[in-house]
PDB file of N, CA and C in Angstrom:
ATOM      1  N   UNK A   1     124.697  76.581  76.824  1.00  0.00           N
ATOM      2  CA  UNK A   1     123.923  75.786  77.753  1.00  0.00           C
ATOM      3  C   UNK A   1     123.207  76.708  78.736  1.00  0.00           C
ATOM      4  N   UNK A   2     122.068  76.503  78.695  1.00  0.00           N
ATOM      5  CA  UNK A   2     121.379  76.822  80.342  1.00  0.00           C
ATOM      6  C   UNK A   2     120.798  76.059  80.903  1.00  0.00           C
ATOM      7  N   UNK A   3     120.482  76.566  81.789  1.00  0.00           N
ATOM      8  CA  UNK A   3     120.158  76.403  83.337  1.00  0.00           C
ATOM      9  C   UNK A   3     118.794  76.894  84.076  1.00  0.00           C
ATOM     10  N   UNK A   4     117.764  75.517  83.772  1.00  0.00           N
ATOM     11  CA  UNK A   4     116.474  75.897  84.312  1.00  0.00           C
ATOM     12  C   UNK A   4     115.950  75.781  85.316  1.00  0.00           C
ATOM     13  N   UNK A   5     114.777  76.117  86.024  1.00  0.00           N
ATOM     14  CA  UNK A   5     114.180  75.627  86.944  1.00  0.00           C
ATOM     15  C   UNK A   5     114.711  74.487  87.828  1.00  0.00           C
ATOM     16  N   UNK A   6     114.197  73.494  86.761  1.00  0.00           N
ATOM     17  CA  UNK A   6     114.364  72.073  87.101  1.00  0.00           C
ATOM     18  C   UNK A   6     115.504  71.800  87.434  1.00  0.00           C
ATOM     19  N   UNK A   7     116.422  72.269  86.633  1.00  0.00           N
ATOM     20  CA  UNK A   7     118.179  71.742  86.704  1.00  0.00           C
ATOM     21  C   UNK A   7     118.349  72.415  88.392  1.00  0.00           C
ATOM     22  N   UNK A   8     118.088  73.454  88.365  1.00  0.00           N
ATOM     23  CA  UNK A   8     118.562  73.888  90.194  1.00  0.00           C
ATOM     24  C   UNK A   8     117.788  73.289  91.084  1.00  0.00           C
ATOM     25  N   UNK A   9     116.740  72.723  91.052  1.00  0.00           N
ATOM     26  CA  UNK A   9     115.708  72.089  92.144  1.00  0.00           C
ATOM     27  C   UNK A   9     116.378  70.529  92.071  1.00  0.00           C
ATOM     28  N   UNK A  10     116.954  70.036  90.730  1.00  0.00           N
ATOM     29  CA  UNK A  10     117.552  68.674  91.139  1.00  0.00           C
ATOM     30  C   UNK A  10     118.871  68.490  91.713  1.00  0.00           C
ATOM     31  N   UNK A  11     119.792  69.864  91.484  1.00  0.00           N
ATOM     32  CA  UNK A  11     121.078  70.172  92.155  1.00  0.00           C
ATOM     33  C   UNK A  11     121.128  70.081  93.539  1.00  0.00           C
ATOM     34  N   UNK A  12     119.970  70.720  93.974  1.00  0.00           N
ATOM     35  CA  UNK A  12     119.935  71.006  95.768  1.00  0.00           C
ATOM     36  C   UNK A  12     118.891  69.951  95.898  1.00  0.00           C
ATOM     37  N   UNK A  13     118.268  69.345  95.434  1.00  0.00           N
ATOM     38  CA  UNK A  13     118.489  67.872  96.193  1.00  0.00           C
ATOM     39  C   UNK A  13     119.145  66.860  95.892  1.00  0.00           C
ATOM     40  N   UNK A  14     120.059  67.133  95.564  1.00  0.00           N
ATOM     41  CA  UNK A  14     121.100  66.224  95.500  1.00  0.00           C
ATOM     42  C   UNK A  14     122.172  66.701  96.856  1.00  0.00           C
ATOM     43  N   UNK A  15     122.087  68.175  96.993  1.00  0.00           N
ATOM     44  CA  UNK A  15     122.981  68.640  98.170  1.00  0.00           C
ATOM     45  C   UNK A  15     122.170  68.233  99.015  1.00  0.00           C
ATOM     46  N   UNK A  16     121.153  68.200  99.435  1.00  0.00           N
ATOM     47  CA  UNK A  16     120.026  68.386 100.476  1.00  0.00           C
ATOM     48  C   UNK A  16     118.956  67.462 100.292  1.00  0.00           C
ATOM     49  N   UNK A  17     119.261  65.589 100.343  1.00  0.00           N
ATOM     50  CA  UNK A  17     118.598  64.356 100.208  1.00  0.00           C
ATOM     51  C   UNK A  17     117.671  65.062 101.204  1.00  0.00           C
ATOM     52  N   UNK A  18     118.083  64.810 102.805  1.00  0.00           N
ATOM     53  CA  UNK A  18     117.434  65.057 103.404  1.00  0.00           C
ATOM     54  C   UNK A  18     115.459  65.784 102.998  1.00  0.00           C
ATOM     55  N   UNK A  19     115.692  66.835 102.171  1.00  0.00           N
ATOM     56  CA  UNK A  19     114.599  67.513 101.942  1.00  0.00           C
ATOM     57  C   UNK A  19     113.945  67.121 100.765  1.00  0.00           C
ATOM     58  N   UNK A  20     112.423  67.090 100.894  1.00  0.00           N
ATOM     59  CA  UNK A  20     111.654  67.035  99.570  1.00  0.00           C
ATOM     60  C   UNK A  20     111.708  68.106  98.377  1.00  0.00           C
ATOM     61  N   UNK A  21     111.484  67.403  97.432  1.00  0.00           N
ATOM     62  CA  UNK A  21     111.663  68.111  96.456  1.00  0.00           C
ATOM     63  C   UNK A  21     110.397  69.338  96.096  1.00  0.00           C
ATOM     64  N   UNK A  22     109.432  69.073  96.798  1.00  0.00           N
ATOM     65  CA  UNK A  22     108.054  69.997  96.781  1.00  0.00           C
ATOM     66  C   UNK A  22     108.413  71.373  97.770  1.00  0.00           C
ATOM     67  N   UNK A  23     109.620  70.987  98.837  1.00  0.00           N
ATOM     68  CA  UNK A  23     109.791  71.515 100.086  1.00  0.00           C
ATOM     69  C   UNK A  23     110.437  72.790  99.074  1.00  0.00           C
ATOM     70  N   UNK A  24     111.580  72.170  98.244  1.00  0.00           N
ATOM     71  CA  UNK A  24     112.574  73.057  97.841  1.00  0.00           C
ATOM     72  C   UNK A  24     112.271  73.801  96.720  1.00  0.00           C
ATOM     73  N   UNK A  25     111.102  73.474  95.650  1.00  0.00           N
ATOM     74  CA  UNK A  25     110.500  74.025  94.779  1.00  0.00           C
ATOM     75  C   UNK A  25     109.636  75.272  95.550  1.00  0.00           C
ATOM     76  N   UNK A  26     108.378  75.193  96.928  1.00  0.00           N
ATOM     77  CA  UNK A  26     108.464  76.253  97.440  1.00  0.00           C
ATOM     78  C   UNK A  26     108.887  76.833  97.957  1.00  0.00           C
ATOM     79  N   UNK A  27     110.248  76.345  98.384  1.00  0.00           N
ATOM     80  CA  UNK A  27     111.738  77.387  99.005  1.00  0.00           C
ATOM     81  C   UNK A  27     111.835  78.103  97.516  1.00  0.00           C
ATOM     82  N   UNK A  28     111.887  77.772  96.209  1.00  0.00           N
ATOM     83  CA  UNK A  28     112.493  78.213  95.373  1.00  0.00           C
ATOM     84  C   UNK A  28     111.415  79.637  94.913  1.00  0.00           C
ATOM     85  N   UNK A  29     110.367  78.721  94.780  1.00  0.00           N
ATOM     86  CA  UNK A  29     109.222  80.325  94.039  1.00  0.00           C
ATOM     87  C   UNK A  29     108.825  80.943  95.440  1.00  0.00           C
ATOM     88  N   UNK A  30     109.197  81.062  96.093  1.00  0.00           N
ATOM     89  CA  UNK A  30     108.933  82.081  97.615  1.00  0.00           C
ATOM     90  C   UNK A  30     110.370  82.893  97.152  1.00  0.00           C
ATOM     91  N   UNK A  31     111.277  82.511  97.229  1.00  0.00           N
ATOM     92  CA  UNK A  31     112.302  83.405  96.958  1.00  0.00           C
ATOM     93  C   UNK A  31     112.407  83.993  96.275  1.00  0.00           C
ATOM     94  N   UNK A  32     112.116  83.491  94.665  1.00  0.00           N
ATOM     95  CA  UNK A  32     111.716  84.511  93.395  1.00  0.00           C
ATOM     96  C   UNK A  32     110.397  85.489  93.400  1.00  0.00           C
ATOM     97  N   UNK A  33     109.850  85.171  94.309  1.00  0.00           N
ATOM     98  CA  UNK A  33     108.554  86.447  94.545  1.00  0.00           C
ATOM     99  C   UNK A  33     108.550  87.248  95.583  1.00  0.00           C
ATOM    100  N   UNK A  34     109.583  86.961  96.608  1.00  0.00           N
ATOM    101  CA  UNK A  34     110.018  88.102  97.102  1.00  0.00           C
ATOM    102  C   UNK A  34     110.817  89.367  96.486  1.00  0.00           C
ATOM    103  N   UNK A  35     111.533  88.044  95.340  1.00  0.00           N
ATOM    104  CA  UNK A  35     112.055  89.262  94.575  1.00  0.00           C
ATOM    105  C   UNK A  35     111.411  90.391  93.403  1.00  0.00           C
ATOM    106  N   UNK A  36     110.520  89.760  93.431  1.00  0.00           N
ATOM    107  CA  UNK A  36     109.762  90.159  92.208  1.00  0.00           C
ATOM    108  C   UNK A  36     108.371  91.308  93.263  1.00  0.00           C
ATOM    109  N   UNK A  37     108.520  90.913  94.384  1.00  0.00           N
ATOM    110  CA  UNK A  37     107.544  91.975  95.202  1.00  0.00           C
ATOM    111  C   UNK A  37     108.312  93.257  95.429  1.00  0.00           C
ATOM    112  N   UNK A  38     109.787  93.033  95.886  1.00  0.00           N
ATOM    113  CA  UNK A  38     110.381  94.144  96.297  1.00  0.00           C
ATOM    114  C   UNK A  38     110.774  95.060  95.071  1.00  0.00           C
ATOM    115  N   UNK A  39     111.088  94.305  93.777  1.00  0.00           N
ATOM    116  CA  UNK A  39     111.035  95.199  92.552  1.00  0.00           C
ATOM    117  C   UNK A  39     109.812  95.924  91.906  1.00  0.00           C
ATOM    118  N   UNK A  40     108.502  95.417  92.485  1.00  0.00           N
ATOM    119  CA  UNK A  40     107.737  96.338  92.094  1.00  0.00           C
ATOM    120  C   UNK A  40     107.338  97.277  93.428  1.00  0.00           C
ATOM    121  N   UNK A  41     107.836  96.852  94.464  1.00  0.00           N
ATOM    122  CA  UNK A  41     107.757  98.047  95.533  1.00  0.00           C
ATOM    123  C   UNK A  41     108.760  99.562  95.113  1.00  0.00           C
ATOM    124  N   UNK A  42     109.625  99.279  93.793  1.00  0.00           N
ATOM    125  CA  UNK A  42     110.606 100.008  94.002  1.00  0.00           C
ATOM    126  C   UNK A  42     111.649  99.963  94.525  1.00  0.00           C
ATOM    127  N   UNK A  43     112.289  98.676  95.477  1.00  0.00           N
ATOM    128  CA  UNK A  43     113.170  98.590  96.221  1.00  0.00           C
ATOM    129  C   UNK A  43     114.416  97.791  95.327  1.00  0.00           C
ATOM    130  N   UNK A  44     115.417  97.736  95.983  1.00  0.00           N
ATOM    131  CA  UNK A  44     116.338  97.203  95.613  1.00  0.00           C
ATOM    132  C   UNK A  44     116.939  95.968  96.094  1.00  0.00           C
ATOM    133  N   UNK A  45     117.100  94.917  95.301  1.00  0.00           N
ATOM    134  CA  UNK A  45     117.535  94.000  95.880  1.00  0.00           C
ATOM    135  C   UNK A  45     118.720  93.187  96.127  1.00  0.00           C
ATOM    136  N   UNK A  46     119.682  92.731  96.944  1.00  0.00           N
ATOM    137  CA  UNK A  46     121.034  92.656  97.176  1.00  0.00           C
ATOM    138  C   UNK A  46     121.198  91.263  97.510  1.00  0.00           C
ATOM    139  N   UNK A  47     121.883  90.899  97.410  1.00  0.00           N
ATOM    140  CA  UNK A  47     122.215  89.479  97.600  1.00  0.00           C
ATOM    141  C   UNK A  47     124.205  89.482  97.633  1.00  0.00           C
ATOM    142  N   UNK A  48     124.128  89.115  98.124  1.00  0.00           N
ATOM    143  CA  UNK A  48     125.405  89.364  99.090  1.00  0.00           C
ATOM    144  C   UNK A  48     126.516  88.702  98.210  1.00  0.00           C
ATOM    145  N   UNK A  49     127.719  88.769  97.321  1.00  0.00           N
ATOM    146  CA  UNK A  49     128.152  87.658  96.523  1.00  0.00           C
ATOM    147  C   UNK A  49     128.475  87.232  95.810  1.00  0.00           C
ATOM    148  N   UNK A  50     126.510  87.956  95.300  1.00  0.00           N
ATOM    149  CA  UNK A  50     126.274  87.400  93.744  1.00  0.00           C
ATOM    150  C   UNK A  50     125.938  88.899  92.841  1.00  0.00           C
ATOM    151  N   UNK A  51     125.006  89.840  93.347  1.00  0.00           N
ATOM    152  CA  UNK A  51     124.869  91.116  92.452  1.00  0.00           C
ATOM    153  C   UNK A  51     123.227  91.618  93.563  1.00  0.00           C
ATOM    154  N   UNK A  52     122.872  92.875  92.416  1.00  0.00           N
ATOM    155  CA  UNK A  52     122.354  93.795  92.886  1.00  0.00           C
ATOM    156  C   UNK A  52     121.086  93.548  91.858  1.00  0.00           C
ATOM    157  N   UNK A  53     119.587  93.562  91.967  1.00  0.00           N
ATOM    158  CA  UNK A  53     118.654  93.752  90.912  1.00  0.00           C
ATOM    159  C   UNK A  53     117.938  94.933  91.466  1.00  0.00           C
ATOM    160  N   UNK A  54     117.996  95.803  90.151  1.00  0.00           N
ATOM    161  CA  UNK A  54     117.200  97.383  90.585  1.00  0.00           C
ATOM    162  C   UNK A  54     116.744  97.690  89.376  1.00  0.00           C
ATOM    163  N   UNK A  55     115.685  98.691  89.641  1.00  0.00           N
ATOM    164  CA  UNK A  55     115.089  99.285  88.409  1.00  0.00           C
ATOM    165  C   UNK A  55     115.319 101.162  88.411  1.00  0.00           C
ATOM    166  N   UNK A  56     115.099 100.988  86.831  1.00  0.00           N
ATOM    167  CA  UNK A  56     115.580 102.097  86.282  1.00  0.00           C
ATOM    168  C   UNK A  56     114.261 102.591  85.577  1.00  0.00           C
ATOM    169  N   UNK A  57     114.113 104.039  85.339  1.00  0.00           N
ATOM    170  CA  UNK A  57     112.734 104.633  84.710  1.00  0.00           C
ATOM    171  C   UNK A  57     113.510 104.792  83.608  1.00  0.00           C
ATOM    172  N   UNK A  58     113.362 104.167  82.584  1.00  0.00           N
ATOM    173  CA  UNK A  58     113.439 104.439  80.576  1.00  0.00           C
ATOM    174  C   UNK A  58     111.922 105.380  80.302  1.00  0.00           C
ATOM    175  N   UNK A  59     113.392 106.847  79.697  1.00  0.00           N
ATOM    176  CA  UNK A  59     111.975 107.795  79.655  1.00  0.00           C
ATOM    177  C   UNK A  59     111.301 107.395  78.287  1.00  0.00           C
ATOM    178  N   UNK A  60     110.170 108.488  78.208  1.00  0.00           N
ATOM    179  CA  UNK A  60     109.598 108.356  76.981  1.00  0.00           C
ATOM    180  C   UNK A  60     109.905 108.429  75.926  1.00  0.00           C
ATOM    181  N   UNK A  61     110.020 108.217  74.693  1.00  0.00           N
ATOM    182  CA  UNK A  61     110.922 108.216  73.367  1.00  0.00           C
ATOM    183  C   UNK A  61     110.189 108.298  72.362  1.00  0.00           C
ATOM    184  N   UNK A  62     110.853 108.819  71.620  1.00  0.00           N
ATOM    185  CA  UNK A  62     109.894 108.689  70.126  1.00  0.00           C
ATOM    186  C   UNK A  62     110.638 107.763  69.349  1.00  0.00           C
ATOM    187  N   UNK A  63     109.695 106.790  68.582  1.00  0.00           N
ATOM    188  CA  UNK A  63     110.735 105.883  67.837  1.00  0.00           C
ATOM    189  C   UNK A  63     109.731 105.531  66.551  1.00  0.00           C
ATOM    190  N   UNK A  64     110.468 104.436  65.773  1.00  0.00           N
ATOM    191  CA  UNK A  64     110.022 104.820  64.091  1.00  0.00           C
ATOM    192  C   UNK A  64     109.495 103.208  64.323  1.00  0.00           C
ATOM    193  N   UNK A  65     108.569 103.247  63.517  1.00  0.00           N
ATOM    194  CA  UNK A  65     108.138 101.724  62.991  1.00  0.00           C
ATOM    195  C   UNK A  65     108.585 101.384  62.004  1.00  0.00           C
ATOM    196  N   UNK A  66     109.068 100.182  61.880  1.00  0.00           N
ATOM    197  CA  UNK A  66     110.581 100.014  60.639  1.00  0.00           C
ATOM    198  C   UNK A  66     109.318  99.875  59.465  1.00  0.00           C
ATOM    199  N   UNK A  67     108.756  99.112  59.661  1.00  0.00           N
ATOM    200  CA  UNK A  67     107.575  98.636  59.041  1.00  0.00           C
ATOM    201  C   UNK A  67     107.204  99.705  57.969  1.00  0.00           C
ATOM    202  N   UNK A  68     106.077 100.808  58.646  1.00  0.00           N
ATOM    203  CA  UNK A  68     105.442 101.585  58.211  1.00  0.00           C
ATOM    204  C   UNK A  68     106.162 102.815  58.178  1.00  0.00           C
ATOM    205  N   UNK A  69     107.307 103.286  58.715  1.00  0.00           N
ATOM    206  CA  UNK A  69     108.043 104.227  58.902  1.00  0.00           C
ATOM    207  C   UNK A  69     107.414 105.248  59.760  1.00  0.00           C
ATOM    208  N   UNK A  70     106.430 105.431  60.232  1.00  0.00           N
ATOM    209  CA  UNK A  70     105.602 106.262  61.238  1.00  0.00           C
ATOM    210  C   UNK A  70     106.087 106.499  62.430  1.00  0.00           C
ATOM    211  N   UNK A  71     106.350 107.722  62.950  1.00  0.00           N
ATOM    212  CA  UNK A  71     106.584 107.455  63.929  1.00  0.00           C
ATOM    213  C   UNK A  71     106.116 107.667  65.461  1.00  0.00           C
ATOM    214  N   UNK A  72     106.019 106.389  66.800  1.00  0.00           N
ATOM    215  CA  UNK A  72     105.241 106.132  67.444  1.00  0.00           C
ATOM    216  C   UNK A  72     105.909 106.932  68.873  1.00  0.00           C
ATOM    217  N   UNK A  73     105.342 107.307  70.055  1.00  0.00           N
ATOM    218  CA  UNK A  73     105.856 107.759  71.302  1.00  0.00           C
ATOM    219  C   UNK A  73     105.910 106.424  72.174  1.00  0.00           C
ATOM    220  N   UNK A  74     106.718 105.836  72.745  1.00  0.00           N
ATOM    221  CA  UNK A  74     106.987 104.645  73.445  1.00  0.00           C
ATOM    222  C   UNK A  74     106.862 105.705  75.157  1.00  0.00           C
ATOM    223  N   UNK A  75     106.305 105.382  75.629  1.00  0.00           N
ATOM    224  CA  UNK A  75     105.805 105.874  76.782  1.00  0.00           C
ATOM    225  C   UNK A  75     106.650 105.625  77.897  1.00  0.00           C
ATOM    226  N   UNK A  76     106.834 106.267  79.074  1.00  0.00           N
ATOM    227  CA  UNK A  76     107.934 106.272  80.302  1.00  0.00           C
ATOM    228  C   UNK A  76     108.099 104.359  80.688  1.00  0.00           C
ATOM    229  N   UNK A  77     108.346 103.549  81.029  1.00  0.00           N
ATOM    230  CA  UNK A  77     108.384 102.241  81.654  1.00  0.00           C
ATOM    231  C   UNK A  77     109.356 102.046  82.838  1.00  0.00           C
ATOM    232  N   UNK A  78     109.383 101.514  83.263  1.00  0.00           N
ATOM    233  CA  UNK A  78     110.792 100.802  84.353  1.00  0.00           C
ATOM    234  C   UNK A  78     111.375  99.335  83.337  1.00  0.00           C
ATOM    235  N   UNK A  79     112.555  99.539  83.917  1.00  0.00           N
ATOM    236  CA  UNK A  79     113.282  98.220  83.567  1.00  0.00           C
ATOM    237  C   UNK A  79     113.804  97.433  84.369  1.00  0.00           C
ATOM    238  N   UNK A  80     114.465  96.393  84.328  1.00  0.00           N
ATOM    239  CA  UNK A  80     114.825  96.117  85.673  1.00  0.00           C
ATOM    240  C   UNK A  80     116.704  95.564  84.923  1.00  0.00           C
ATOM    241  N   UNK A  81     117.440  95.812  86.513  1.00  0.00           N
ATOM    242  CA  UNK A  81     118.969  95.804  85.880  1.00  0.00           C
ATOM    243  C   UNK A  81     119.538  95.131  86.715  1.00  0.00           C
ATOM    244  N   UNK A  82     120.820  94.497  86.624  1.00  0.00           N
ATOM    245  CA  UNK A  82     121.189  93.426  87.424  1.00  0.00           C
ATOM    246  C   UNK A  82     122.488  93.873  87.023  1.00  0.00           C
ATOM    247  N   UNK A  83     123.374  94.238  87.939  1.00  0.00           N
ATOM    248  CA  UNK A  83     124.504  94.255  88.293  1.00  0.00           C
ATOM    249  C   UNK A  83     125.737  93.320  89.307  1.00  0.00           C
ATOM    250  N   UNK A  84     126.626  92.566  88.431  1.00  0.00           N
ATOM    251  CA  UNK A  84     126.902  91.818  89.581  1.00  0.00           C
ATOM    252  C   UNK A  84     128.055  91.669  90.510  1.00  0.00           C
ATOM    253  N   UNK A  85     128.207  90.828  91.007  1.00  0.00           N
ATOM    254  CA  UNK A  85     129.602  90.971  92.386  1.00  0.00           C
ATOM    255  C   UNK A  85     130.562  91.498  91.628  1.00  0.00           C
ATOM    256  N   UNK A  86     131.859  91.435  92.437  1.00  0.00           N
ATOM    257  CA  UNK A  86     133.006  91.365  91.859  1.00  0.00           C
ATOM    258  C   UNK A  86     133.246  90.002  91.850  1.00  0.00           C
ATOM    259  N   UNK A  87     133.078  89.038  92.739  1.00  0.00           N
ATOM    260  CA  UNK A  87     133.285  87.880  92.493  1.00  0.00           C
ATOM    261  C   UNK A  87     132.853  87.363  91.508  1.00  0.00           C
ATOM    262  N   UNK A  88     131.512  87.217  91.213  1.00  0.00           N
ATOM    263  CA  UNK A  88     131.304  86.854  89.895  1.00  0.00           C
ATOM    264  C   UNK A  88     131.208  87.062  88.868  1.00  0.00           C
ATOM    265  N   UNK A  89     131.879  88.845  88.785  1.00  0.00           N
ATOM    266  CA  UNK A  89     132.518  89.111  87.880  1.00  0.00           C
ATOM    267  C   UNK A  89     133.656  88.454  87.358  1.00  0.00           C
ATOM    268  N   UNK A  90     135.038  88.045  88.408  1.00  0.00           N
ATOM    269  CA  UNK A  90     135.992  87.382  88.107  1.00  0.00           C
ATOM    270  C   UNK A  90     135.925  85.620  87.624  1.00  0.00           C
ATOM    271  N   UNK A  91     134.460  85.128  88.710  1.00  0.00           N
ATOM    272  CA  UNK A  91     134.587  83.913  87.729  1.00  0.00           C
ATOM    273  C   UNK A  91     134.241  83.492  86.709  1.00  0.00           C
ATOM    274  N   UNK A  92     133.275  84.833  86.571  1.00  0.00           N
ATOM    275  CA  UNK A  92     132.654  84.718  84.457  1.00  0.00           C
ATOM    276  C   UNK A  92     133.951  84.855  83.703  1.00  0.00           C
ATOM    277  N   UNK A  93     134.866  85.828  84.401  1.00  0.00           N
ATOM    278  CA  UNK A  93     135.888  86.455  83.255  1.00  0.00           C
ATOM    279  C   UNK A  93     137.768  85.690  83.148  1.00  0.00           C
ATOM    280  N   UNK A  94     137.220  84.410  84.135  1.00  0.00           N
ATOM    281  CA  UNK A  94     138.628  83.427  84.229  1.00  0.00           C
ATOM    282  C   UNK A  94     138.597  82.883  83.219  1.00  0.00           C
ATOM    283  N   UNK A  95     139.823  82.607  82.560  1.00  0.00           N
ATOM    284  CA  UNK A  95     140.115  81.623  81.729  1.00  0.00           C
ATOM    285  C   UNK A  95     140.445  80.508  81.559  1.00  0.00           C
TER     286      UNK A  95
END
């Protein structure tokens, strides 16, 4: 099962009648583009809890085309990595 967009914007208004649902959808993509600004600033981002999202430089590589068997140089990139609490380490890993 997952867990989209929609499913968390109808969760928290269900916590939070009080607020519109337009209110909490741009509470929601303001928050995801802060995150997504500070990862391409290079920065790191923390959230207290829950985990850590940071990026990593994946160097350049040489790799094979399964295809054609040739082989191509895959060029330097960033990735991005998510490491998380200990807490929610332990409640992924309860039984």
């Amino acid at each position: 099962m997952s867990v989209s967009k929609s499913d968390l914007i109808k969760k928290l208004s269900k916590i939070y009648p009080n607020l519109l649902k337009k209110d909490l959808l741009s509470f929601f993509d303001i928050f995801l583009e802060e995150i997504k600004t500070a990862l391409k600033n290079n920065e790191r981002v923390e959230i207290r809890g829950w985990g850590i999202f940071y990026h990593k430089i994946q160097k350049k590589r040489n790799s094979r085309n399964p295809k054609t068997g040739e082989i191509i140089l895959i060029p330097e990139k960033k990735v991005i990595n998510f490491k998380m609490s200990k807490e929610i380490f332990k409640r992924v890993n309860e039984k």
